[in-house]
PDB file of N, CA and C in Angstrom:
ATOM      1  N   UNK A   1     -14.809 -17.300  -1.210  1.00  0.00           N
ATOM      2  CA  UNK A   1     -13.770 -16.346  -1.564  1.00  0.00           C
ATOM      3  C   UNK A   1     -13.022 -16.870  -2.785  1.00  0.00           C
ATOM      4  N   UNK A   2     -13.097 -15.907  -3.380  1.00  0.00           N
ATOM      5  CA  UNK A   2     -12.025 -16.145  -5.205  1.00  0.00           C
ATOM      6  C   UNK A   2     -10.806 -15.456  -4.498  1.00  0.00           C
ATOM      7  N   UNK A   3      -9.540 -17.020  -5.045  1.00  0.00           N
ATOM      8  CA  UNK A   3      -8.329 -16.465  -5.167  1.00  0.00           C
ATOM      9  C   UNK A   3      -7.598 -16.192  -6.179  1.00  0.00           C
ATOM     10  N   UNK A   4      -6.810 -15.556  -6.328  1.00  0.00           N
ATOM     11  CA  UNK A   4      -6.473 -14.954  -7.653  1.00  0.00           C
ATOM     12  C   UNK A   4      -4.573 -14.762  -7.728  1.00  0.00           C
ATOM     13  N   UNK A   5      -4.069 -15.398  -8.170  1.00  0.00           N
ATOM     14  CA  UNK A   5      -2.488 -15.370  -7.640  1.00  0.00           C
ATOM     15  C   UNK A   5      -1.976 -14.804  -9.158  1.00  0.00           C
ATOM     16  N   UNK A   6      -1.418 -13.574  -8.678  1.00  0.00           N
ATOM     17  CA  UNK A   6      -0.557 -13.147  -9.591  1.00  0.00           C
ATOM     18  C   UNK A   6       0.827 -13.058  -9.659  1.00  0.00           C
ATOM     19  N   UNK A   7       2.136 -13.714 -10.765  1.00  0.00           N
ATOM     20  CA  UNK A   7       3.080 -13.804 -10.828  1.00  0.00           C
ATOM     21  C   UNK A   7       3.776 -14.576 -12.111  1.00  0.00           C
ATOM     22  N   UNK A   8       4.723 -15.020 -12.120  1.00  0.00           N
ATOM     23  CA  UNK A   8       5.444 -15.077 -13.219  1.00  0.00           C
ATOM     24  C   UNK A   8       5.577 -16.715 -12.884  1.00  0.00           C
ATOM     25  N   UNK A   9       4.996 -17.574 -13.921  1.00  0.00           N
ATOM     26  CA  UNK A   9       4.931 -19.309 -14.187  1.00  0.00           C
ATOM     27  C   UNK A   9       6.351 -20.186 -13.390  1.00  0.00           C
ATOM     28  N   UNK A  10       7.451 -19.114 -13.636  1.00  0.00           N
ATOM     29  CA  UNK A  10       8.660 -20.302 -13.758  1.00  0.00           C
ATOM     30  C   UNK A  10       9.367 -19.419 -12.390  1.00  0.00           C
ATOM     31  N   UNK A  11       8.755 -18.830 -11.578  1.00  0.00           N
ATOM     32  CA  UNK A  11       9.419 -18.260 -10.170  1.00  0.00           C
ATOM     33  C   UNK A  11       9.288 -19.205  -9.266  1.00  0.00           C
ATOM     34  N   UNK A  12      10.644 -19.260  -8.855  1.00  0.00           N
ATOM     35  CA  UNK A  12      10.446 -20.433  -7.175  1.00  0.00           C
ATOM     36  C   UNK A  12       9.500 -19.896  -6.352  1.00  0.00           C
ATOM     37  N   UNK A  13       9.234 -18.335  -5.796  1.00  0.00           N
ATOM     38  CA  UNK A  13       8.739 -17.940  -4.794  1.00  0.00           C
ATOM     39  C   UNK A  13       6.962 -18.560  -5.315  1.00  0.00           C
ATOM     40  N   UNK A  14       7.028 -18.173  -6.789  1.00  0.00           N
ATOM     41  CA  UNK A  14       5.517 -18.676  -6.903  1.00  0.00           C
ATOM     42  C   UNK A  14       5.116 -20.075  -7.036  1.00  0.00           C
ATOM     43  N   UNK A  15       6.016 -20.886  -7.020  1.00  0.00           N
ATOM     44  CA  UNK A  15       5.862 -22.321  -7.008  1.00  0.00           C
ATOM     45  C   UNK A  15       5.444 -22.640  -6.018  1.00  0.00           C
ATOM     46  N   UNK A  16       6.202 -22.088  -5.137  1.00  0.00           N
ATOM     47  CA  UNK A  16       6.442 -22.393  -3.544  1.00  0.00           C
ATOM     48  C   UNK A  16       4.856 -22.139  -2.684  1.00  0.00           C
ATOM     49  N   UNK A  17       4.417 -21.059  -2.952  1.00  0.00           N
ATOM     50  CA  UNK A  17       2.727 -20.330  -3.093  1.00  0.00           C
ATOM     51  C   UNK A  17       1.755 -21.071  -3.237  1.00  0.00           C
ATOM     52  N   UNK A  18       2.183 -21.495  -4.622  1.00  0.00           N
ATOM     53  CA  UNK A  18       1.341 -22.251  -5.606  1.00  0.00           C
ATOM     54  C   UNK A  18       1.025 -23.419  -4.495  1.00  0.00           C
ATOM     55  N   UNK A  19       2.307 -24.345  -4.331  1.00  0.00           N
ATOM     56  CA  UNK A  19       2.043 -25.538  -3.810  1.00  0.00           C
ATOM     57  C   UNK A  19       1.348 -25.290  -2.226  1.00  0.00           C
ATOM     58  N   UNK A  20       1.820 -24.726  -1.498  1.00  0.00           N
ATOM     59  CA  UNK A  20       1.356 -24.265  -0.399  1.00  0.00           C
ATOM     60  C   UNK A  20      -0.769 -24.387  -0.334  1.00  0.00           C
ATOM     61  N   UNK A  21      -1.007 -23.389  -1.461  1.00  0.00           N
ATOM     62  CA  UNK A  21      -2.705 -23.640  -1.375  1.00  0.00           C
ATOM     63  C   UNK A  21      -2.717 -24.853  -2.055  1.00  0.00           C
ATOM     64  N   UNK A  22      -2.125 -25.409  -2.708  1.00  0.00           N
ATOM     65  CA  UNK A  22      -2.275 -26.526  -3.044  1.00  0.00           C
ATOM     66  C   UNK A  22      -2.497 -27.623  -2.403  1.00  0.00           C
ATOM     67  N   UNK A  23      -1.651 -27.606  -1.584  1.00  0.00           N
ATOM     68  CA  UNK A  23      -1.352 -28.813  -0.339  1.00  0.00           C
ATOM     69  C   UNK A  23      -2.870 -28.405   0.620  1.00  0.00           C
ATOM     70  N   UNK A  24      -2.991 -27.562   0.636  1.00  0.00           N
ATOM     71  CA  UNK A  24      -4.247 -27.075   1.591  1.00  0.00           C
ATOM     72  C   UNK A  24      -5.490 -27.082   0.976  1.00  0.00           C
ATOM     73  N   UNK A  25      -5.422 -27.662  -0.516  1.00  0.00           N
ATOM     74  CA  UNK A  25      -7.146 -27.954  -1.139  1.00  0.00           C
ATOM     75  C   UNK A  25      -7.930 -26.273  -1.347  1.00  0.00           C
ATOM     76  N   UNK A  26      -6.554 -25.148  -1.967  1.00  0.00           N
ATOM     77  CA  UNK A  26      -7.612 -23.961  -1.717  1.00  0.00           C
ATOM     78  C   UNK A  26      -7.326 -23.416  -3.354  1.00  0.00           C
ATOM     79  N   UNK A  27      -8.456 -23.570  -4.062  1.00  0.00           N
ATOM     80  CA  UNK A  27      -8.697 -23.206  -5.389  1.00  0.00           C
ATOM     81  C   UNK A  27      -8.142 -21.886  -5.832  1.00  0.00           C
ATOM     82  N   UNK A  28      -7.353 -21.645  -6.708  1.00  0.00           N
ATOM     83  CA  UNK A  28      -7.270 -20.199  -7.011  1.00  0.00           C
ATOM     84  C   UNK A  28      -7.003 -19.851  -8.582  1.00  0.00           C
ATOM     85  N   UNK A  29      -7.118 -19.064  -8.955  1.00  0.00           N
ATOM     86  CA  UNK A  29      -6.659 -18.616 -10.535  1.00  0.00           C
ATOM     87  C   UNK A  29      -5.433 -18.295 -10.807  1.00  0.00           C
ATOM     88  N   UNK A  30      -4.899 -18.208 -11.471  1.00  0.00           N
ATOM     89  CA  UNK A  30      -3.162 -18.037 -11.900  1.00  0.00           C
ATOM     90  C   UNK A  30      -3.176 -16.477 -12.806  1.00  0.00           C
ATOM     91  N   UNK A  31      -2.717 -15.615 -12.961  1.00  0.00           N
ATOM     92  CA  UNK A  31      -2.508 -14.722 -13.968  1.00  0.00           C
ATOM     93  C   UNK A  31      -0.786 -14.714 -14.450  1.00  0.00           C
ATOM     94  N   UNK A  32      -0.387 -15.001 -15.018  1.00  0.00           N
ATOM     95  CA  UNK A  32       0.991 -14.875 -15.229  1.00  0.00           C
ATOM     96  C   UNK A  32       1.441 -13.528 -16.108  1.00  0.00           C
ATOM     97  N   UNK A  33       1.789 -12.586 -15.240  1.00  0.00           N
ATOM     98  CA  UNK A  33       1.652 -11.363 -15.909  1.00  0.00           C
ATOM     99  C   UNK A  33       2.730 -10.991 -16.875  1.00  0.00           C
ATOM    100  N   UNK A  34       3.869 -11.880 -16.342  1.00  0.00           N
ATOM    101  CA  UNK A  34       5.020 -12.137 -17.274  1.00  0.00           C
ATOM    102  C   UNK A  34       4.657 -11.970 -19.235  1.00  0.00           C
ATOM    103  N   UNK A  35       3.433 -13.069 -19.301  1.00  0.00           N
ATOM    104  CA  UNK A  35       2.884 -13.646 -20.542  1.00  0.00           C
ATOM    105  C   UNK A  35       1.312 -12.766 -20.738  1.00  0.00           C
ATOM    106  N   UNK A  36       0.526 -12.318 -19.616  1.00  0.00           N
ATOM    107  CA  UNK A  36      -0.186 -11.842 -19.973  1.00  0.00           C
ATOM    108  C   UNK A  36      -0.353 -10.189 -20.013  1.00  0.00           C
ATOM    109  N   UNK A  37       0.271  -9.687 -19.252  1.00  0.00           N
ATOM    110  CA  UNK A  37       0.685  -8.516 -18.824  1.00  0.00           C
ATOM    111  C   UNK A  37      -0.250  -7.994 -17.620  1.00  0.00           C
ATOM    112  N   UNK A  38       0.089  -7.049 -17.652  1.00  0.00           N
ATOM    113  CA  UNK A  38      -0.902  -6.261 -16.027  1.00  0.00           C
ATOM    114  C   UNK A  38      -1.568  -4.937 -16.220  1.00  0.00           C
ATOM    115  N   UNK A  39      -2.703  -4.338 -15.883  1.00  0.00           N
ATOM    116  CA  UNK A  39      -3.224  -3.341 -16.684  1.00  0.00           C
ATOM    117  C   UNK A  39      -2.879  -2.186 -15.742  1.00  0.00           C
ATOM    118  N   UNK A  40      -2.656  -1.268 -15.923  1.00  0.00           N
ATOM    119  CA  UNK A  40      -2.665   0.186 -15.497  1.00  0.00           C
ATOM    120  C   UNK A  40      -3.533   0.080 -13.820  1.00  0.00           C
ATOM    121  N   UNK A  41      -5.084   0.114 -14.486  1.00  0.00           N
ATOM    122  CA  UNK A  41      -5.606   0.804 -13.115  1.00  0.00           C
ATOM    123  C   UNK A  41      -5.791  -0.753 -12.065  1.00  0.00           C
ATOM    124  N   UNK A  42      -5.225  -1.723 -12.425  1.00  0.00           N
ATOM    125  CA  UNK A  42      -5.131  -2.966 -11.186  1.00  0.00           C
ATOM    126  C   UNK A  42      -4.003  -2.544 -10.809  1.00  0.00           C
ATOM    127  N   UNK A  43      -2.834  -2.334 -11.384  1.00  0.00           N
ATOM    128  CA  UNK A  43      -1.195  -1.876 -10.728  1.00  0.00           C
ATOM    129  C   UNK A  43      -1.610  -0.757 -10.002  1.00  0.00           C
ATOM    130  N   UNK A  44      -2.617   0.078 -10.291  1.00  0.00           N
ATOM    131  CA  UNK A  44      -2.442   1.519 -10.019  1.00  0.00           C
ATOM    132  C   UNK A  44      -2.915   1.624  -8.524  1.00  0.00           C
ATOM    133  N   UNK A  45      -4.351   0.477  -8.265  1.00  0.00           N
ATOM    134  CA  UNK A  45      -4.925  -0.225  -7.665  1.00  0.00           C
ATOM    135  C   UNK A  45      -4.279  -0.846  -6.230  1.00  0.00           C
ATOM    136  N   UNK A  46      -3.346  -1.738  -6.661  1.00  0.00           N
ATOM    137  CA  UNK A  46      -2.265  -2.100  -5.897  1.00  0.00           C
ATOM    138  C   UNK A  46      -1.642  -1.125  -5.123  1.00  0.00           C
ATOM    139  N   UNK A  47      -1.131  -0.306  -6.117  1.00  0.00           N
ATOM    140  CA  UNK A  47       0.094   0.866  -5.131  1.00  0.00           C
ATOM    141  C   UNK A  47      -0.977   1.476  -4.504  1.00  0.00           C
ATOM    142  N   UNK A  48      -2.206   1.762  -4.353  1.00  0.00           N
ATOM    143  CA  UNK A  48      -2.783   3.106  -3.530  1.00  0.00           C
ATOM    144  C   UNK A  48      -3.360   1.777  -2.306  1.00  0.00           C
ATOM    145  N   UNK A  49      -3.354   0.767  -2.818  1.00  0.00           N
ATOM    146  CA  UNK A  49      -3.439  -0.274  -1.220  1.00  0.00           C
ATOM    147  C   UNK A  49      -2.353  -0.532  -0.696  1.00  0.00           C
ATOM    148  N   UNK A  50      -1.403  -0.572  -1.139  1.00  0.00           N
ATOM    149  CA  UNK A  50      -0.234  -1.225  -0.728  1.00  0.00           C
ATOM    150  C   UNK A  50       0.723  -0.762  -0.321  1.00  0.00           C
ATOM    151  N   UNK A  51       1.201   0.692  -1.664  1.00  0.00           N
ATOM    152  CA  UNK A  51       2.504   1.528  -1.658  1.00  0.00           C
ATOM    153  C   UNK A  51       3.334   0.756  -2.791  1.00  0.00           C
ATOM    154  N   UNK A  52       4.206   1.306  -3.577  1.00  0.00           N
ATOM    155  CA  UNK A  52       4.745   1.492  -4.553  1.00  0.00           C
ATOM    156  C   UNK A  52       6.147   0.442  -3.831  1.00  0.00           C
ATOM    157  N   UNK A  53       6.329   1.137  -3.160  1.00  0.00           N
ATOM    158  CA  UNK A  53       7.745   0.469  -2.581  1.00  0.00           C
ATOM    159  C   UNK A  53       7.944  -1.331  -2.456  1.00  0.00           C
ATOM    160  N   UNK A  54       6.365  -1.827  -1.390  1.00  0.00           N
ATOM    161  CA  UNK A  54       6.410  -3.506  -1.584  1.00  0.00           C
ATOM    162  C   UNK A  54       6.213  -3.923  -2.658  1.00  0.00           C
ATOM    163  N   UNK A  55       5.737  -3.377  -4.101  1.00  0.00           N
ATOM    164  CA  UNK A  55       5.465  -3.988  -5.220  1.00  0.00           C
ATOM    165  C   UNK A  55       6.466  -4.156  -5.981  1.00  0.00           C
ATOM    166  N   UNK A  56       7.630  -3.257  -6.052  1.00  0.00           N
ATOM    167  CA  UNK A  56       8.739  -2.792  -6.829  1.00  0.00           C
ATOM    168  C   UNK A  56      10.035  -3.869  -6.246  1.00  0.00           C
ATOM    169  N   UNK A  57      10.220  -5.109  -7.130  1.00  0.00           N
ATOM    170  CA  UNK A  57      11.169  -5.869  -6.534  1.00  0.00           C
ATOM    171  C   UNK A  57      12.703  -5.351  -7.539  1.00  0.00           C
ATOM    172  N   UNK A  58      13.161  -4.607  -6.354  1.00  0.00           N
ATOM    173  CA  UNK A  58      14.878  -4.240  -6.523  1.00  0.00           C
ATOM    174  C   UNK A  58      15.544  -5.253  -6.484  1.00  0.00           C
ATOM    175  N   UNK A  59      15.352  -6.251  -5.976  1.00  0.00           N
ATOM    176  CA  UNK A  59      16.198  -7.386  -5.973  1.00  0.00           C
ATOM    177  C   UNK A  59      16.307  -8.143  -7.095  1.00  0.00           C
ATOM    178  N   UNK A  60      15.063  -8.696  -8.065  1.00  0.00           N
ATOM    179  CA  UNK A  60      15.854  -9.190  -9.229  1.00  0.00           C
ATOM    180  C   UNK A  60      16.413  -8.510  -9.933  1.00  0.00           C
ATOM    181  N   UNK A  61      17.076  -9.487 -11.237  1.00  0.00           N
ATOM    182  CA  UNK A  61      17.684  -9.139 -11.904  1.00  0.00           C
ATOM    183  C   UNK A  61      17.364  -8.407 -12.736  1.00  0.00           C
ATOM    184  N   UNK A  62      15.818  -8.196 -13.727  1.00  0.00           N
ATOM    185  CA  UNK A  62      15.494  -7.328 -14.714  1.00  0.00           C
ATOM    186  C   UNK A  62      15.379  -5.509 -13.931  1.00  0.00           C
ATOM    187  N   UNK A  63      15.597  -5.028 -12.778  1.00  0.00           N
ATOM    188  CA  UNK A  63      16.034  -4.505 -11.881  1.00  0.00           C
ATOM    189  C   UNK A  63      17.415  -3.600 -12.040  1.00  0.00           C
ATOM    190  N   UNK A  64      18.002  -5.100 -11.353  1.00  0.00           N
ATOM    191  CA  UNK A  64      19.235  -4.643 -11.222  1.00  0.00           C
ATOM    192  C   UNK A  64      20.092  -4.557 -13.248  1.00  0.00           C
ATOM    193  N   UNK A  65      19.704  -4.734 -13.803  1.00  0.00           N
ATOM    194  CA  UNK A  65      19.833  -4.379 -15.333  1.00  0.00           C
ATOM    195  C   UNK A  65      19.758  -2.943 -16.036  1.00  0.00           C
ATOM    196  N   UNK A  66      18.636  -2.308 -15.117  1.00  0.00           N
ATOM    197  CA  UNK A  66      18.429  -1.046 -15.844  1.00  0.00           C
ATOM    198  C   UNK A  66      19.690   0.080 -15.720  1.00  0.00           C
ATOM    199  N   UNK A  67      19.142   0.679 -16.466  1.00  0.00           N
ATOM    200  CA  UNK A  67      20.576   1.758 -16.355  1.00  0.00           C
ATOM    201  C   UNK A  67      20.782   2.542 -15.213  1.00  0.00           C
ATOM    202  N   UNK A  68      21.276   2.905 -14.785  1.00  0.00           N
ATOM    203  CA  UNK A  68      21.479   3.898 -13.236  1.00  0.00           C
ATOM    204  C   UNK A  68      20.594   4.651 -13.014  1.00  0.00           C
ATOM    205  N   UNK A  69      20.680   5.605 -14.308  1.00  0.00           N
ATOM    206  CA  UNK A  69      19.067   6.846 -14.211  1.00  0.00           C
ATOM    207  C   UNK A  69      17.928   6.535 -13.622  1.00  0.00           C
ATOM    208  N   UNK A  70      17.727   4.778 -14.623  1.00  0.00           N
ATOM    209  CA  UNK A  70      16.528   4.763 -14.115  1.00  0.00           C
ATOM    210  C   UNK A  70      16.125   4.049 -13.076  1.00  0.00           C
ATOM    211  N   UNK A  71      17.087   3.847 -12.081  1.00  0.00           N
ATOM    212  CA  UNK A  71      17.391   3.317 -10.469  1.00  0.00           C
ATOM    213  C   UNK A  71      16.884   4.591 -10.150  1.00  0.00           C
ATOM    214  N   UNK A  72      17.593   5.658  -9.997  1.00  0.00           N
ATOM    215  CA  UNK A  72      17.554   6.886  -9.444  1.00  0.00           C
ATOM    216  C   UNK A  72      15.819   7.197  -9.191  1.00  0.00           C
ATOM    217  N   UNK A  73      15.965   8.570  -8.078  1.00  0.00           N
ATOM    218  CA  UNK A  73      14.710   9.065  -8.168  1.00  0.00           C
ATOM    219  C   UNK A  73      13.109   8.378  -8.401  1.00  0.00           C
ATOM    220  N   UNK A  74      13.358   7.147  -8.001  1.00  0.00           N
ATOM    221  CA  UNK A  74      12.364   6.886  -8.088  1.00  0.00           C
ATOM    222  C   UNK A  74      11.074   7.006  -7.388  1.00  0.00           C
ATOM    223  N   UNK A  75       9.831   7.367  -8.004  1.00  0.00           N
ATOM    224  CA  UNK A  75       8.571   7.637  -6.932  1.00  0.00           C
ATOM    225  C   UNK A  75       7.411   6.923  -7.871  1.00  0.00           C
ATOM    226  N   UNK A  76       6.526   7.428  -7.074  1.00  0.00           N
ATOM    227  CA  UNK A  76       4.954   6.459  -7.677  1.00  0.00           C
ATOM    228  C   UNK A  76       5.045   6.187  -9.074  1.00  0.00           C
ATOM    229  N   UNK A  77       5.075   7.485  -9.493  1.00  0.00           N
ATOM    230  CA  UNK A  77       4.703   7.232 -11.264  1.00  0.00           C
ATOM    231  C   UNK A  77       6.136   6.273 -11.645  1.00  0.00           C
ATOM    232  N   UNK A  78       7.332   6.689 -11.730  1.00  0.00           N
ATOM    233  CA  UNK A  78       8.338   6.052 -11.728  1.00  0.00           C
ATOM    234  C   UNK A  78       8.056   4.956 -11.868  1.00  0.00           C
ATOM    235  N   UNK A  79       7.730   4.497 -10.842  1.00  0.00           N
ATOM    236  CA  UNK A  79       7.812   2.901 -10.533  1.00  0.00           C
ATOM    237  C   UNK A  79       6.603   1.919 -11.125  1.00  0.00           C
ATOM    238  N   UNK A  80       5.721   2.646 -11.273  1.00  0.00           N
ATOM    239  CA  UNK A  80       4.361   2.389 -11.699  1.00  0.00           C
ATOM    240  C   UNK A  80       4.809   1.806 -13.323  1.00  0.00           C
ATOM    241  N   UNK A  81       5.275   2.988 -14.085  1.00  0.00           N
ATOM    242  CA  UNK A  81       5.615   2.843 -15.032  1.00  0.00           C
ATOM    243  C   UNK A  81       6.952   1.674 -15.659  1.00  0.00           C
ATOM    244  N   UNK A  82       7.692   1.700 -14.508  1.00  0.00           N
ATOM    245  CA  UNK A  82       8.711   0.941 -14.833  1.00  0.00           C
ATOM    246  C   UNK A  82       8.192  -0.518 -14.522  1.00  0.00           C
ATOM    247  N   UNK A  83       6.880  -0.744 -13.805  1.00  0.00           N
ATOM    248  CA  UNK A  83       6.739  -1.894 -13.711  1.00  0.00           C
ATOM    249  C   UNK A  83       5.420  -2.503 -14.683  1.00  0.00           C
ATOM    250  N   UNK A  84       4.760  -1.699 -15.323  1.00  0.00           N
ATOM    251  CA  UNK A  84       4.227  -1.976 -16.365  1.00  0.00           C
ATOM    252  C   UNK A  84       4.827  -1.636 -17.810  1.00  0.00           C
ATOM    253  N   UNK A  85       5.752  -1.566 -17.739  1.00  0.00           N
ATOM    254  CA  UNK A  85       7.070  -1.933 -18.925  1.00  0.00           C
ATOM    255  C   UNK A  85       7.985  -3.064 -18.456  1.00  0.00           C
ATOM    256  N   UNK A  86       7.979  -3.298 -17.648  1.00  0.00           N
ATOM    257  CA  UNK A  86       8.904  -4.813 -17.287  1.00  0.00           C
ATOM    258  C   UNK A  86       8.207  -5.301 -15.730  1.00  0.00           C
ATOM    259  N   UNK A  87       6.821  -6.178 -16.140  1.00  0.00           N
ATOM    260  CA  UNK A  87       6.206  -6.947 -15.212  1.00  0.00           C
ATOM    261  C   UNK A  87       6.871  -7.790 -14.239  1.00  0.00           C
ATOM    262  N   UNK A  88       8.505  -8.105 -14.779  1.00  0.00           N
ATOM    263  CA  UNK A  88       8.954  -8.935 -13.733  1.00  0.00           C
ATOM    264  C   UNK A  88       9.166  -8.445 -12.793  1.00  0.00           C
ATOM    265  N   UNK A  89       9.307  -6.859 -12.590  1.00  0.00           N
ATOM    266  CA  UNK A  89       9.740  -6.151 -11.823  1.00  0.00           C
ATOM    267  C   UNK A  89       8.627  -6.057 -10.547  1.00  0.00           C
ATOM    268  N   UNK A  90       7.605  -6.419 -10.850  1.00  0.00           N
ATOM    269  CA  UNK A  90       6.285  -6.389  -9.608  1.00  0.00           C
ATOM    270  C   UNK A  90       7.116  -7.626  -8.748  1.00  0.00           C
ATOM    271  N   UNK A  91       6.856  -7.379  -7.547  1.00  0.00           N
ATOM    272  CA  UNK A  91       7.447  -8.877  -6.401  1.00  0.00           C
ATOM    273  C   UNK A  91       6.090  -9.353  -6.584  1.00  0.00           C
ATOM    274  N   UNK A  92       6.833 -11.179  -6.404  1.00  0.00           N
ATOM    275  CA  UNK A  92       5.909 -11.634  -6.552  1.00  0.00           C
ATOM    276  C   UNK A  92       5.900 -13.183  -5.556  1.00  0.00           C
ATOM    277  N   UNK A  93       4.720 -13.638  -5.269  1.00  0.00           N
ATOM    278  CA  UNK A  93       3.434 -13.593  -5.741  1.00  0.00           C
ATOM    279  C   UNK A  93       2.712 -12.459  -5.077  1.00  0.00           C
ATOM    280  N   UNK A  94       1.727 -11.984  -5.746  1.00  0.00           N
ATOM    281  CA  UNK A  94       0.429 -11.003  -5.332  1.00  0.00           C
ATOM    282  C   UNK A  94      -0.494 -11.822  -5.344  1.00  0.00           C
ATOM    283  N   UNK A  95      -1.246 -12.486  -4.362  1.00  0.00           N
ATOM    284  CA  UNK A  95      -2.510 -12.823  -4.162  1.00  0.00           C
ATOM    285  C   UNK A  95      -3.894 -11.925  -3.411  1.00  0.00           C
ATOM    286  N   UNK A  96      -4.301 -12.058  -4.565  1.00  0.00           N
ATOM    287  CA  UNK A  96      -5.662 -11.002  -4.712  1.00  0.00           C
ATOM    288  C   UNK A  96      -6.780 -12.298  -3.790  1.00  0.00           C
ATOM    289  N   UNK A  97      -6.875 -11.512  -2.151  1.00  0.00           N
ATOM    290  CA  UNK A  97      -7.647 -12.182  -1.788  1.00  0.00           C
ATOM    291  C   UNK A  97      -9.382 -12.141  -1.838  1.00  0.00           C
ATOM    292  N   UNK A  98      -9.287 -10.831  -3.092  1.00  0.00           N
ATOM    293  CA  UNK A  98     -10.925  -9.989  -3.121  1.00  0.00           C
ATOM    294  C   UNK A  98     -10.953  -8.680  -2.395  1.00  0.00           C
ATOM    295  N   UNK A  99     -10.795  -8.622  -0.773  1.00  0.00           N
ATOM    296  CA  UNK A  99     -10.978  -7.423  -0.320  1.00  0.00           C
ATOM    297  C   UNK A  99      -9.556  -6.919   0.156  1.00  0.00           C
ATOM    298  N   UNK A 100      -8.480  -7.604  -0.057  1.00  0.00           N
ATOM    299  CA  UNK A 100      -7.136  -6.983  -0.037  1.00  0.00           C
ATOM    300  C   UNK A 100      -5.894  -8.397  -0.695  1.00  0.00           C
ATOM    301  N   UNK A 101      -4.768  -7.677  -0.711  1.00  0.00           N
ATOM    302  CA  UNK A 101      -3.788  -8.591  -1.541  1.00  0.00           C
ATOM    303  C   UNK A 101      -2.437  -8.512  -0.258  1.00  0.00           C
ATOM    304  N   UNK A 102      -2.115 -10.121  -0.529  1.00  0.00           N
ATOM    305  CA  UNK A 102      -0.657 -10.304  -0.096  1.00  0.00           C
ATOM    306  C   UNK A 102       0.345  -9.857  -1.153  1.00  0.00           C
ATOM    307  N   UNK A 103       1.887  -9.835  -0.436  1.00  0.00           N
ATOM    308  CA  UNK A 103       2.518  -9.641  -1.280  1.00  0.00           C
ATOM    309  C   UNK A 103       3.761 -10.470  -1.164  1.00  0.00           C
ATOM    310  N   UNK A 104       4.363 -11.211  -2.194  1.00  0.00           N
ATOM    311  CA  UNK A 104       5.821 -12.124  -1.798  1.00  0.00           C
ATOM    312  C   UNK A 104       4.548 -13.313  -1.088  1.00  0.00           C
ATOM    313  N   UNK A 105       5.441 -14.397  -0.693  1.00  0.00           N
ATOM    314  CA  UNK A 105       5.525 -15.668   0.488  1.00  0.00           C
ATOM    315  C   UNK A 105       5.768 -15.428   1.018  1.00  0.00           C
ATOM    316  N   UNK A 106       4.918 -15.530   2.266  1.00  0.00           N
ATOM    317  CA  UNK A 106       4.940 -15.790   3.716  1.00  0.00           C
ATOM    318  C   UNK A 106       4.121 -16.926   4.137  1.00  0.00           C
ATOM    319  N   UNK A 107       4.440 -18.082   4.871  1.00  0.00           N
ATOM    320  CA  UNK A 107       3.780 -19.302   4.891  1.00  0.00           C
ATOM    321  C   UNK A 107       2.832 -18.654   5.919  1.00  0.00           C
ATOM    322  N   UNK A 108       3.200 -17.793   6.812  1.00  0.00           N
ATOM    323  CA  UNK A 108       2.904 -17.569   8.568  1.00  0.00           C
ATOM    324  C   UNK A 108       1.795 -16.670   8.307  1.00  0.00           C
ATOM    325  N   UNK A 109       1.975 -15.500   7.351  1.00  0.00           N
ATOM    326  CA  UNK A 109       0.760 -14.430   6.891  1.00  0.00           C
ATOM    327  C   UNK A 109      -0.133 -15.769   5.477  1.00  0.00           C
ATOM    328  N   UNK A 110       0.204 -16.189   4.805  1.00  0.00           N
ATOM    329  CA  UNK A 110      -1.005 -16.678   4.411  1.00  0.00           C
ATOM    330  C   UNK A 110      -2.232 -17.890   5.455  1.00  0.00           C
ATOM    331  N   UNK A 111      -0.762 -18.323   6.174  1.00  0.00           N
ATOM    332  CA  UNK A 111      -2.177 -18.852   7.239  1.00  0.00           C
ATOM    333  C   UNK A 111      -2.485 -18.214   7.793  1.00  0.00           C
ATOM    334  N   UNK A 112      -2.232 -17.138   8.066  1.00  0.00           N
ATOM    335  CA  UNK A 112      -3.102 -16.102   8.969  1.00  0.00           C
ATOM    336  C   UNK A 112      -4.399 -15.386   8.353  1.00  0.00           C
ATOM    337  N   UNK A 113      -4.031 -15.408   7.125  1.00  0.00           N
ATOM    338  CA  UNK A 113      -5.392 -15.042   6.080  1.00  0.00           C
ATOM    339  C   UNK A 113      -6.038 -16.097   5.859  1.00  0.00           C
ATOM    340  N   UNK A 114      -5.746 -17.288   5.277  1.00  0.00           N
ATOM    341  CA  UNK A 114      -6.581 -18.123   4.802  1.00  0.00           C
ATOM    342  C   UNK A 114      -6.829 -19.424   5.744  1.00  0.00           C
ATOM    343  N   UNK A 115      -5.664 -19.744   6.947  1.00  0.00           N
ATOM    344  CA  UNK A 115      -5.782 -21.110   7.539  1.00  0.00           C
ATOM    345  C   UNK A 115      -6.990 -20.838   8.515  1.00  0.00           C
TER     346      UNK A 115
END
């Protein structure tokens, strides 16, 4: 199995990830979408596995920055869009386990996938 961890280089949550398969000897690839960006039909990809809602982190700050409007009303395309205009906005880490993806840290769900 190819792992594939997507997120932003300098995030605690992805450090935290990072070290986790680390400590456990489990190989994976890095994408830092921050620096590399994220394409349309993998985001698009995501939300029709996942839902729009766990991908869309309201909690940081590039988030909580935008103007009110574009808080408001938000739905698929919305969010889709707002998060391939500001990648930080995907929660993160996303680990692409091949036939489905985590989302955020969870020590308890990645050993449940991978331990």
């Amino acid at each position: 199995m190819t792992l594939t961890m997507y997120g932003i280089k300098n995030c605690d949550t992805v450090a935290k990830a990072r070290k986790w398969l680390e400590d456990r000897g489990l190989a994976y690839g890095f994408h830092d979408y921050k620096a590399a960006g994220i394409d349309r039909p993998r985001l698009e990809a995501w939300v029709e596995e996942l839902g729009w809602e766990p991908l869309l982190n309201r909690a940081g700050t590039t988030f909580r920055k935008l103007d009110e409007a574009d808080k408001q009303n938000i739905d698929r395309e919305k969010a889709i869009g707002l998060m391939l205009a500001n990648p930080s906005m995907i929660k993160r880490p996303v680990l692409d386990l091949g036939d489905r993806r985590l989302v955020g840290f969870k020590p308890d769900l990645y050993e449940a996938a991978l331990g």
